[in-house]
N, C-alpha and C. Protein backbone atom coordinates (compact mmCIF):
# COMPACT_ATOMS: atom_id res chain seq x y z
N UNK A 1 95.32 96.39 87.06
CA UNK A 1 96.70 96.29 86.66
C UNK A 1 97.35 97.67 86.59
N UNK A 2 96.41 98.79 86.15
CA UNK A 2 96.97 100.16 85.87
C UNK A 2 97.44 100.23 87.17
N UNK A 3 96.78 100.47 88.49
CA UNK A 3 96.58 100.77 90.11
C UNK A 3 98.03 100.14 90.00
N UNK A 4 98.26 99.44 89.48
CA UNK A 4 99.59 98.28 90.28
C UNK A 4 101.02 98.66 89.53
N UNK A 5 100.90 98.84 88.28
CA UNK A 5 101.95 99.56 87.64
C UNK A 5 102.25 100.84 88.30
N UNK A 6 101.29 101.79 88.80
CA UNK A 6 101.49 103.26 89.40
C UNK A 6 102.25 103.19 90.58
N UNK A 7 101.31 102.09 91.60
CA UNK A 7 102.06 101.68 92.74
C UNK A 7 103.45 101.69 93.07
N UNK A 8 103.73 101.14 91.37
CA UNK A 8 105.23 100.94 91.88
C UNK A 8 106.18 101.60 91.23
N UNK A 9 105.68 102.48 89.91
CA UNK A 9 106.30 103.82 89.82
C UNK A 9 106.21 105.03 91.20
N UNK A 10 105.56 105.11 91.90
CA UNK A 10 105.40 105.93 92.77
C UNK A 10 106.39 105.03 93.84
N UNK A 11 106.88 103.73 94.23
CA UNK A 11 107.70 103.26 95.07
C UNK A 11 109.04 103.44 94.49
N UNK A 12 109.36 103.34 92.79
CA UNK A 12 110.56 103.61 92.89
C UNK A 12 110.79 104.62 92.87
N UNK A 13 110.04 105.72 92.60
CA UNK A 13 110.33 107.26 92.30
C UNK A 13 110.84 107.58 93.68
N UNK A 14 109.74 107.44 95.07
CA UNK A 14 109.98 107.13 96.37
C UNK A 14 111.56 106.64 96.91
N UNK A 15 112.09 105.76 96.14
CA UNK A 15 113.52 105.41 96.44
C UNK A 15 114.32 106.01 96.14
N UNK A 16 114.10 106.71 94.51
CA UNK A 16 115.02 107.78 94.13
C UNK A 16 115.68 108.78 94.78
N UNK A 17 114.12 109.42 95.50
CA UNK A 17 114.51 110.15 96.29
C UNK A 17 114.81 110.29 97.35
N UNK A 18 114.80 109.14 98.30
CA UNK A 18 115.51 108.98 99.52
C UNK A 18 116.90 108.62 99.35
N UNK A 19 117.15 108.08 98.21
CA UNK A 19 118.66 107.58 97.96
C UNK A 19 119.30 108.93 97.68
N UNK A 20 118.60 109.94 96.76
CA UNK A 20 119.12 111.08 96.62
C UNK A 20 119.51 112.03 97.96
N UNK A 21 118.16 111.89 99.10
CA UNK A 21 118.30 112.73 100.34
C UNK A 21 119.50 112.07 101.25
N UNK A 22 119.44 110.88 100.95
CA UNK A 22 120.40 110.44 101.89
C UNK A 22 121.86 110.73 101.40
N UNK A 23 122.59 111.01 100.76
CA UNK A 23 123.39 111.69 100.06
C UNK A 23 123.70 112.86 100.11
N UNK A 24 122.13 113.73 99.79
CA UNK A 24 122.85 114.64 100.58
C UNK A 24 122.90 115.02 102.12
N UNK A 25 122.47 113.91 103.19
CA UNK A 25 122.35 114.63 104.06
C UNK A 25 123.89 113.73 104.83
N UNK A 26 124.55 112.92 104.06
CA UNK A 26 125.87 112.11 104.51
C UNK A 26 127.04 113.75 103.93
N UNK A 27 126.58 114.51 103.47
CA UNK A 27 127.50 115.58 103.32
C UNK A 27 128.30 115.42 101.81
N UNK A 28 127.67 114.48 101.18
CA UNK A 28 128.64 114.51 99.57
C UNK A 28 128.13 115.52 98.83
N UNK A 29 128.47 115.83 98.35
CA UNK A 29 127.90 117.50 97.13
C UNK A 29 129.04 117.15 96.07
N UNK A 30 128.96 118.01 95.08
CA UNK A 30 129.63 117.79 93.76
C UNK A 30 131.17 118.00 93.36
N UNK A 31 131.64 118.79 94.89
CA UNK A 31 132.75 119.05 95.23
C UNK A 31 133.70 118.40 95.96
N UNK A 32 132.80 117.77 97.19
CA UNK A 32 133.63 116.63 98.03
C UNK A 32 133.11 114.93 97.78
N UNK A 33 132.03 114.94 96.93
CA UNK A 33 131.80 113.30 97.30
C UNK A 33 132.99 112.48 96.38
N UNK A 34 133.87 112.99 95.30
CA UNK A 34 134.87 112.12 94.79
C UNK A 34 135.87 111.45 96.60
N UNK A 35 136.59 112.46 96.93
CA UNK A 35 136.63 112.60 98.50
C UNK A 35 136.29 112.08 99.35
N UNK A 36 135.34 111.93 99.33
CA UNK A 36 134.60 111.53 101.02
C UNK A 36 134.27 109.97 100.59
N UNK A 37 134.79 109.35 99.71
CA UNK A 37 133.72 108.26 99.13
C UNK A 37 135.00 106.75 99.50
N UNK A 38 134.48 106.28 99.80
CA UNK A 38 135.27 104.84 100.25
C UNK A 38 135.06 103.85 99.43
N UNK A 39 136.18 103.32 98.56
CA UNK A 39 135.87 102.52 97.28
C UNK A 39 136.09 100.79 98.11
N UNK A 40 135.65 100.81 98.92
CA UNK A 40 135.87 98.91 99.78
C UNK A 40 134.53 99.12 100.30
N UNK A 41 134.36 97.76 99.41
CA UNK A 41 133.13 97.14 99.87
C UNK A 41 132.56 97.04 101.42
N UNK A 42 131.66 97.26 101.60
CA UNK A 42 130.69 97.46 102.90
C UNK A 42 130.04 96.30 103.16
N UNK A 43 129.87 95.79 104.55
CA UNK A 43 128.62 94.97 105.19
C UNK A 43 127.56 95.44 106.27
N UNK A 44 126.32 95.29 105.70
CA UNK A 44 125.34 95.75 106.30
C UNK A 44 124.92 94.55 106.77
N UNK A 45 124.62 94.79 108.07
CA UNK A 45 123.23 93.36 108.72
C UNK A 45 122.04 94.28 108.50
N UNK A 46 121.35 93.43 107.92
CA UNK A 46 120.30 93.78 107.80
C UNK A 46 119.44 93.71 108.73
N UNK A 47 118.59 94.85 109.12
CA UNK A 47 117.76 95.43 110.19
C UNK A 47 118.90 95.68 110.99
N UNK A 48 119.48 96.13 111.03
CA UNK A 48 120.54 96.80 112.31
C UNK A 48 120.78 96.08 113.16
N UNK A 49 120.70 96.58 114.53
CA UNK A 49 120.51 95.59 115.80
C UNK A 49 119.66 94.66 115.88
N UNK A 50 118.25 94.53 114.85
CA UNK A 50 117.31 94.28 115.45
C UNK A 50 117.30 92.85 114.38
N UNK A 51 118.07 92.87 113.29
CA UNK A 51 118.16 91.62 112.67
C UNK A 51 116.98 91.58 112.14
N UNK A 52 117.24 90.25 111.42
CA UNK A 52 115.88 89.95 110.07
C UNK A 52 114.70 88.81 111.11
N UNK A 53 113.62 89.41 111.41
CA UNK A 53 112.66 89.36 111.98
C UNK A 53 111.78 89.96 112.27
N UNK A 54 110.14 89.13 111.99
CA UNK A 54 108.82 89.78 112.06
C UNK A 54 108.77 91.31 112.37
N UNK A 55 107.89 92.22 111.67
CA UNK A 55 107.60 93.25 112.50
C UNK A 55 108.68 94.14 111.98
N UNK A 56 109.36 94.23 111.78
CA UNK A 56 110.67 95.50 111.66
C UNK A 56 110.60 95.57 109.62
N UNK A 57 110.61 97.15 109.84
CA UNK A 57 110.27 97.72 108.88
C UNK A 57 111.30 97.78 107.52
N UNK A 58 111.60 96.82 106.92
CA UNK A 58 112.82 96.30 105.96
C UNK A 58 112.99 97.25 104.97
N UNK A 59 111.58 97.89 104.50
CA UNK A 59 111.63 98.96 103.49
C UNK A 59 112.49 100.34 103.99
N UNK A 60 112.10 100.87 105.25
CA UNK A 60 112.56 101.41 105.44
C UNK A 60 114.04 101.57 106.20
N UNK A 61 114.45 100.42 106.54
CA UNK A 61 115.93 100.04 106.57
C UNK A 61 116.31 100.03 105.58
N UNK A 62 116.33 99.75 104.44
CA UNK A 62 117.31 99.34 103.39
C UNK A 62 116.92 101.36 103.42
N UNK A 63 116.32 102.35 103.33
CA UNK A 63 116.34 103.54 102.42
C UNK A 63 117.05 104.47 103.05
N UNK A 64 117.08 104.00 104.38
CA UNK A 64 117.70 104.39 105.62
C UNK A 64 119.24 104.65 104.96
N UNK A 65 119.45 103.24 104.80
CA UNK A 65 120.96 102.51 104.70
C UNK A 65 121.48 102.90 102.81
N UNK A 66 120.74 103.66 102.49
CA UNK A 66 121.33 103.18 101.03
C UNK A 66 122.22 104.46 100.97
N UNK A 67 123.27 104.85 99.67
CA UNK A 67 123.03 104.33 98.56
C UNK A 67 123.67 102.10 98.50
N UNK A 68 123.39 101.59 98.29
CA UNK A 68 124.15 100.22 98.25
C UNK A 68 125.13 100.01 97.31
N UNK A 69 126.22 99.42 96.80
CA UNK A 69 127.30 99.21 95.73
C UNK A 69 127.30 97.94 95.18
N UNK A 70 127.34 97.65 94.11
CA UNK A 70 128.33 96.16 93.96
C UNK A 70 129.14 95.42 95.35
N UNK A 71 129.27 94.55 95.08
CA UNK A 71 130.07 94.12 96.36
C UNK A 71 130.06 94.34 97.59
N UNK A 72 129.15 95.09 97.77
CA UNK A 72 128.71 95.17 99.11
C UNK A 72 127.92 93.69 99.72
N UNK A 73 128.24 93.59 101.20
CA UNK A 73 127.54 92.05 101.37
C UNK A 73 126.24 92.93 102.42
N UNK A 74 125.50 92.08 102.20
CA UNK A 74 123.94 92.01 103.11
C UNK A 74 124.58 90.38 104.03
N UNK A 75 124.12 91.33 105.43
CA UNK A 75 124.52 90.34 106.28
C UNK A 75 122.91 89.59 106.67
N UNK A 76 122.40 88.56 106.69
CA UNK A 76 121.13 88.26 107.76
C UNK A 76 121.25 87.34 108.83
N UNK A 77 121.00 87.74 109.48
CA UNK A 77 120.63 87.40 110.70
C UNK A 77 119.54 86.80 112.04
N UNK A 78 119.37 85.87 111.89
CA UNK A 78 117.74 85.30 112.60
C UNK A 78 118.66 84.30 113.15
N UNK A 79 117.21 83.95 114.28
CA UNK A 79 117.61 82.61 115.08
C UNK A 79 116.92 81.73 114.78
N UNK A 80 117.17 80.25 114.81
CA UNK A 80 116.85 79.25 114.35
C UNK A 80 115.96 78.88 114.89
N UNK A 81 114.69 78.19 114.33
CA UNK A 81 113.40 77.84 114.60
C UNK A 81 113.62 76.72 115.84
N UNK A 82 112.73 77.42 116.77
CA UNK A 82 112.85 77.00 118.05
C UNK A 82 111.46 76.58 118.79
N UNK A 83 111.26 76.42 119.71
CA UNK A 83 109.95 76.68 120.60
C UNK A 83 109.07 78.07 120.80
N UNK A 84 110.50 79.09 120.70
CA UNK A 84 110.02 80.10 121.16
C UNK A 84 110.07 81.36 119.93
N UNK A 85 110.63 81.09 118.98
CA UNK A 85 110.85 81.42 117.76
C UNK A 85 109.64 80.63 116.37
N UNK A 86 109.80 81.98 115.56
CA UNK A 86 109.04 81.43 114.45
C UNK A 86 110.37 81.04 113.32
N UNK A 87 110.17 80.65 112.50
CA UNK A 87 111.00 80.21 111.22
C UNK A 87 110.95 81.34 110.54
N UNK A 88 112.18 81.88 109.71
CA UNK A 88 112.62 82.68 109.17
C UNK A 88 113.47 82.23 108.00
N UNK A 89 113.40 82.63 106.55
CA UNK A 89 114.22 82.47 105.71
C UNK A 89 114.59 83.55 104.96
N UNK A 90 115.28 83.51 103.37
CA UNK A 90 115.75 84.65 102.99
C UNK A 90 115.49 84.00 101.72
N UNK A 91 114.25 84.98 100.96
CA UNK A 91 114.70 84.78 99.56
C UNK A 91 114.38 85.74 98.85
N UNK A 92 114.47 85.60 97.18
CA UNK A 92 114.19 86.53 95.87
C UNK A 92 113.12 86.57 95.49
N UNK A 93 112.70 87.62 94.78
CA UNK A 93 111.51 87.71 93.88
C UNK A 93 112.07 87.77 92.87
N UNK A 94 111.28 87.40 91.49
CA UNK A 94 111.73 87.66 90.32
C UNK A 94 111.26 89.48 89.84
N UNK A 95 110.72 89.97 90.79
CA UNK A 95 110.47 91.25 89.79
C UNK A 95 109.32 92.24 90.67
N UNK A 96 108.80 93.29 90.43
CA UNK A 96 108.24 94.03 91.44
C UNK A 96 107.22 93.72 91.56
N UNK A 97 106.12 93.26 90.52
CA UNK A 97 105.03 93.49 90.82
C UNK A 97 104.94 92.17 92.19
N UNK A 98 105.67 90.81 91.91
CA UNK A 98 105.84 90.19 92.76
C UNK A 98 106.15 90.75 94.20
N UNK A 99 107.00 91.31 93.94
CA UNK A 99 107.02 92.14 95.49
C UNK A 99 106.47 92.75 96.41
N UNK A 100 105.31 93.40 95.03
CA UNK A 100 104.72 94.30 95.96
C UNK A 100 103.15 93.26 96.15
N UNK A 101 103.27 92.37 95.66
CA UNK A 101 101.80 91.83 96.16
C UNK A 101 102.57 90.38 96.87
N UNK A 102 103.85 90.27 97.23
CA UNK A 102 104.08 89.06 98.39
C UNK A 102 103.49 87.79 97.40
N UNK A 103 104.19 88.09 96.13
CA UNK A 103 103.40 86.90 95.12
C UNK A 103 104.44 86.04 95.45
N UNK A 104 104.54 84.58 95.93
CA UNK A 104 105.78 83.63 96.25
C UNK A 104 105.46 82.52 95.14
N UNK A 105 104.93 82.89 94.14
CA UNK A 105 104.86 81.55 92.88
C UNK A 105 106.18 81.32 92.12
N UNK A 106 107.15 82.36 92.36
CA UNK A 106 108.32 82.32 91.39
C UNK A 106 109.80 82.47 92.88
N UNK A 107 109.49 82.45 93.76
CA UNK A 107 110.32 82.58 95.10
C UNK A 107 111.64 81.98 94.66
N UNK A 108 112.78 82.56 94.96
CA UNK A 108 114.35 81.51 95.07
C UNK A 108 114.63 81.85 96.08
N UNK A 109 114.91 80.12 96.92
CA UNK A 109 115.13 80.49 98.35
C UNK A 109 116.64 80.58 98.17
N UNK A 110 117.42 81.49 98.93
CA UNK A 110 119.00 81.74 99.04
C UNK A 110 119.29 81.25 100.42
N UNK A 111 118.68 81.33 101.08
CA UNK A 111 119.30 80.92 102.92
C UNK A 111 118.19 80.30 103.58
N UNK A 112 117.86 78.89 103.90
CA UNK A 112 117.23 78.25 104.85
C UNK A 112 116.44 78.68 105.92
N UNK A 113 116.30 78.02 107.02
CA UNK A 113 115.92 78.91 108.22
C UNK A 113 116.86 78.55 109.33
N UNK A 114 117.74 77.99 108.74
CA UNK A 114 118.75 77.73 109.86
C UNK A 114 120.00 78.58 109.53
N UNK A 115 120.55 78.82 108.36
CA UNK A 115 121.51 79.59 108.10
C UNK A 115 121.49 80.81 108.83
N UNK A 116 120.60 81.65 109.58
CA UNK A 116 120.86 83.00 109.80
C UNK A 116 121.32 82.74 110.97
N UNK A 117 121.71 81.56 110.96
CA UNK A 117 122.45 81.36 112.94
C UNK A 117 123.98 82.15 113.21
N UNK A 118 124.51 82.20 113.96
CA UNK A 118 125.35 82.22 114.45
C UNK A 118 125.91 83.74 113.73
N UNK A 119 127.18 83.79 113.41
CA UNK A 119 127.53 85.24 112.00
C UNK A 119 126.27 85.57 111.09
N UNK A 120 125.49 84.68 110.76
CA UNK A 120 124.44 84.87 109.89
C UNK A 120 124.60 84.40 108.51
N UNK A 121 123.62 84.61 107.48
CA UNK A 121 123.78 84.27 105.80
C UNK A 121 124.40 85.88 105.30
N UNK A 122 125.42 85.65 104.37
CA UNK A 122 125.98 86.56 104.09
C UNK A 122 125.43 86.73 102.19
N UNK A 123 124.63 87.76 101.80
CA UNK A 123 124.56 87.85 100.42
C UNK A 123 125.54 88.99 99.63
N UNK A 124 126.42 88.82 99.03
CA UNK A 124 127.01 89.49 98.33
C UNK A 124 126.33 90.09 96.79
N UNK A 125 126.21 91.46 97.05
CA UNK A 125 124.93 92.46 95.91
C UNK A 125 126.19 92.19 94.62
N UNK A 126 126.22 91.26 93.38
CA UNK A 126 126.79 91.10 91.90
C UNK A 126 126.48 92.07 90.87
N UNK A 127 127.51 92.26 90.43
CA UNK A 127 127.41 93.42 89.35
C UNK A 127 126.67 92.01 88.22
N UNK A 128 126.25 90.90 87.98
CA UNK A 128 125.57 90.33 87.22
C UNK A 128 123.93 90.68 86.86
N UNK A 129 123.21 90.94 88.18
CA UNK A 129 121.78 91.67 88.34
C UNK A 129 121.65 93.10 88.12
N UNK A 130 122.58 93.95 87.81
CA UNK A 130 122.99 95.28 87.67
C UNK A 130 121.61 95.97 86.92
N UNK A 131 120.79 94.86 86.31
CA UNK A 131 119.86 95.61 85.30
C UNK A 131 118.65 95.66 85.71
N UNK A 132 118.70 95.22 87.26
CA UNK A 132 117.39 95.10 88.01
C UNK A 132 117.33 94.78 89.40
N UNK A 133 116.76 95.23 90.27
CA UNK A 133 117.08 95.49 91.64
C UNK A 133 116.49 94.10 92.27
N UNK A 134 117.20 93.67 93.98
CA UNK A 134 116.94 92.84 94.03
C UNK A 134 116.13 92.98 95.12
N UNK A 135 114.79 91.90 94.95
CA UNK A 135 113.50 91.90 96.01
C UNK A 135 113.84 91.04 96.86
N UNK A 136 114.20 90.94 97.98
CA UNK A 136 114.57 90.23 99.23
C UNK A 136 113.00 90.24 100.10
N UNK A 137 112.68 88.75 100.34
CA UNK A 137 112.03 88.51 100.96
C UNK A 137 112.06 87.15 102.28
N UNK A 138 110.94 87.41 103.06
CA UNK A 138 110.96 86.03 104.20
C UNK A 138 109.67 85.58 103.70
N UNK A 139 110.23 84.60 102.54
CA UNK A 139 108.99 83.22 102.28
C UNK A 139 108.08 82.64 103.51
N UNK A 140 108.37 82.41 104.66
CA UNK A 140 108.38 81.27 105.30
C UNK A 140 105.94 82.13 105.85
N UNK A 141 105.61 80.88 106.22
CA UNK A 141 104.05 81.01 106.15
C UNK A 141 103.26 81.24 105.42
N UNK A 142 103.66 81.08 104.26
CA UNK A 142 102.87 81.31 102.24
C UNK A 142 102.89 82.70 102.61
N UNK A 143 103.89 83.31 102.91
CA UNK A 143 103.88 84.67 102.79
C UNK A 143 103.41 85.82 103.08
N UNK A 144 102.93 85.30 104.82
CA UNK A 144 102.49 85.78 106.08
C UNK A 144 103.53 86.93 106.15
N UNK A 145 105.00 86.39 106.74
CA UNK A 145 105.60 87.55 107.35
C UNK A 145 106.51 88.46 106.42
N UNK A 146 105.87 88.47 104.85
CA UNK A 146 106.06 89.69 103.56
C UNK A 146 105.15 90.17 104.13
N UNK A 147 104.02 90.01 103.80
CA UNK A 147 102.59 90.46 103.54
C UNK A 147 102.50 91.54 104.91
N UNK A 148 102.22 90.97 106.23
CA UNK A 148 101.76 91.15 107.67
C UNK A 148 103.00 92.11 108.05
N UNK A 149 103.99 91.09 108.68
CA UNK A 149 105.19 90.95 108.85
C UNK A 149 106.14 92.26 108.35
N UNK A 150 106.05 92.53 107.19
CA UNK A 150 106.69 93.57 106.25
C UNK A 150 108.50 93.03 106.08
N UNK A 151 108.47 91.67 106.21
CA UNK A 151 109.90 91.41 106.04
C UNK A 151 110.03 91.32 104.45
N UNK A 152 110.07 92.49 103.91
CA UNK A 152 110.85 92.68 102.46
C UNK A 152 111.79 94.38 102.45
N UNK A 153 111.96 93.81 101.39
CA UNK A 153 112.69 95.42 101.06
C UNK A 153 113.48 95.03 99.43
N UNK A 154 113.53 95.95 99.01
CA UNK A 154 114.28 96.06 97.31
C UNK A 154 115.60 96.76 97.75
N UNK A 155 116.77 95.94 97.01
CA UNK A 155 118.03 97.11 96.38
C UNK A 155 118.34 97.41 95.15
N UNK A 156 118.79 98.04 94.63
CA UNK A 156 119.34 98.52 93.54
C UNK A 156 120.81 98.88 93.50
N UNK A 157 121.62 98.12 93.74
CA UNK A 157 122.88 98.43 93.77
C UNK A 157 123.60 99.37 92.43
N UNK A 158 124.30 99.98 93.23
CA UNK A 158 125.05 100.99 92.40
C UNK A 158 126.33 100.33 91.88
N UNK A 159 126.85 101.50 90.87
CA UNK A 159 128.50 101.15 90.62
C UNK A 159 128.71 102.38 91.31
N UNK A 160 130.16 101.29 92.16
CA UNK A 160 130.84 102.48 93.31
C UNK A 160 131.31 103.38 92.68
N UNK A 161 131.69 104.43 92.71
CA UNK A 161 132.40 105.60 92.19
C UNK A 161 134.11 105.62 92.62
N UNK A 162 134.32 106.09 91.46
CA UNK A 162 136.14 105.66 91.62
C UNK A 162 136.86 107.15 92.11
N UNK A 163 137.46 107.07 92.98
CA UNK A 163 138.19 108.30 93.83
C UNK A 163 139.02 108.76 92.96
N UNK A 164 139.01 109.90 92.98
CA UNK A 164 140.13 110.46 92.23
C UNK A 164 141.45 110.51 92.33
């Protein structure tokens, strides 16, 4: 249990500081980020071009992509279970340690495997969860394509900063 608590102090510490590098390397400093900062909500698809499917590295997209805000929407995106396609869904964890061991005993599914069709499932990040970041995962194979797959990733949404 110790091993597993560390784990994931060392993952969020890990986020801290990419959220921090990425900040500064978007050019905000203490002088221009009131400035440079865009108070309207953002949409990200998640995984970029490459959309929410097997294989693509979710952790490191979301650290890529952060800092995240309130009101910002998470777009997903998959194609619907086909012949040639596997099934894909979108859901929550209740909490990290779940996350980090692909535990699906407490799972809330938010989007089907058909919803990521077309525009995709749209999740809007609520200033209601504000007190705890949210674990986005793909349930679908008892938790093959978390585990294997690496379709997870955590946010922690921010409060946007108000322009001067």
């Amino acid at each position: 249990m110790g091993f597993r608590f560390a784990q994931g102090l060392v993952l969020l510490q890990a986020i801290a500081c990419v959220v921090e590098v990425s900040l500064a390397n978007k050019g905000w400093d203490s002088h221009t980020y009131p400035y440079n900062h865009s108070s309207a909500p953002k949409r990200f698809t998640v995984g970029g071009s490459q959309h929410w499917q097997f294989g693509v590295n979710y952790t490191d997209w979301s650290l890529k992509n952060a800092p995240f805000y309130f009101n910002d929407t998470l777009v997903f995106k998959y194609d619907p279970p086909s012949n040639t396609t596997f099934p894909h869904s979108v859901s929550l964890l209740p909490n990290l340690r779940s996350f980090l061991n692909c535990d699906l005993k407490k799972l809330k599914l938010i989007a089907n495997q058909t919803q990521g069709g077309g525009n995709g499932f749209e999740f809007v990040l609520k200033k209601k969860n504000k007190k705890k970041p949210y674990y986005f995962v793909c349930g679908e194979r008892n938790g093959f394509h978390c585990k294997v797959g690496i379709m997870k990733f955590a946010v922690a949404p921010l409060l946007r900063p108000r322009p001067f």
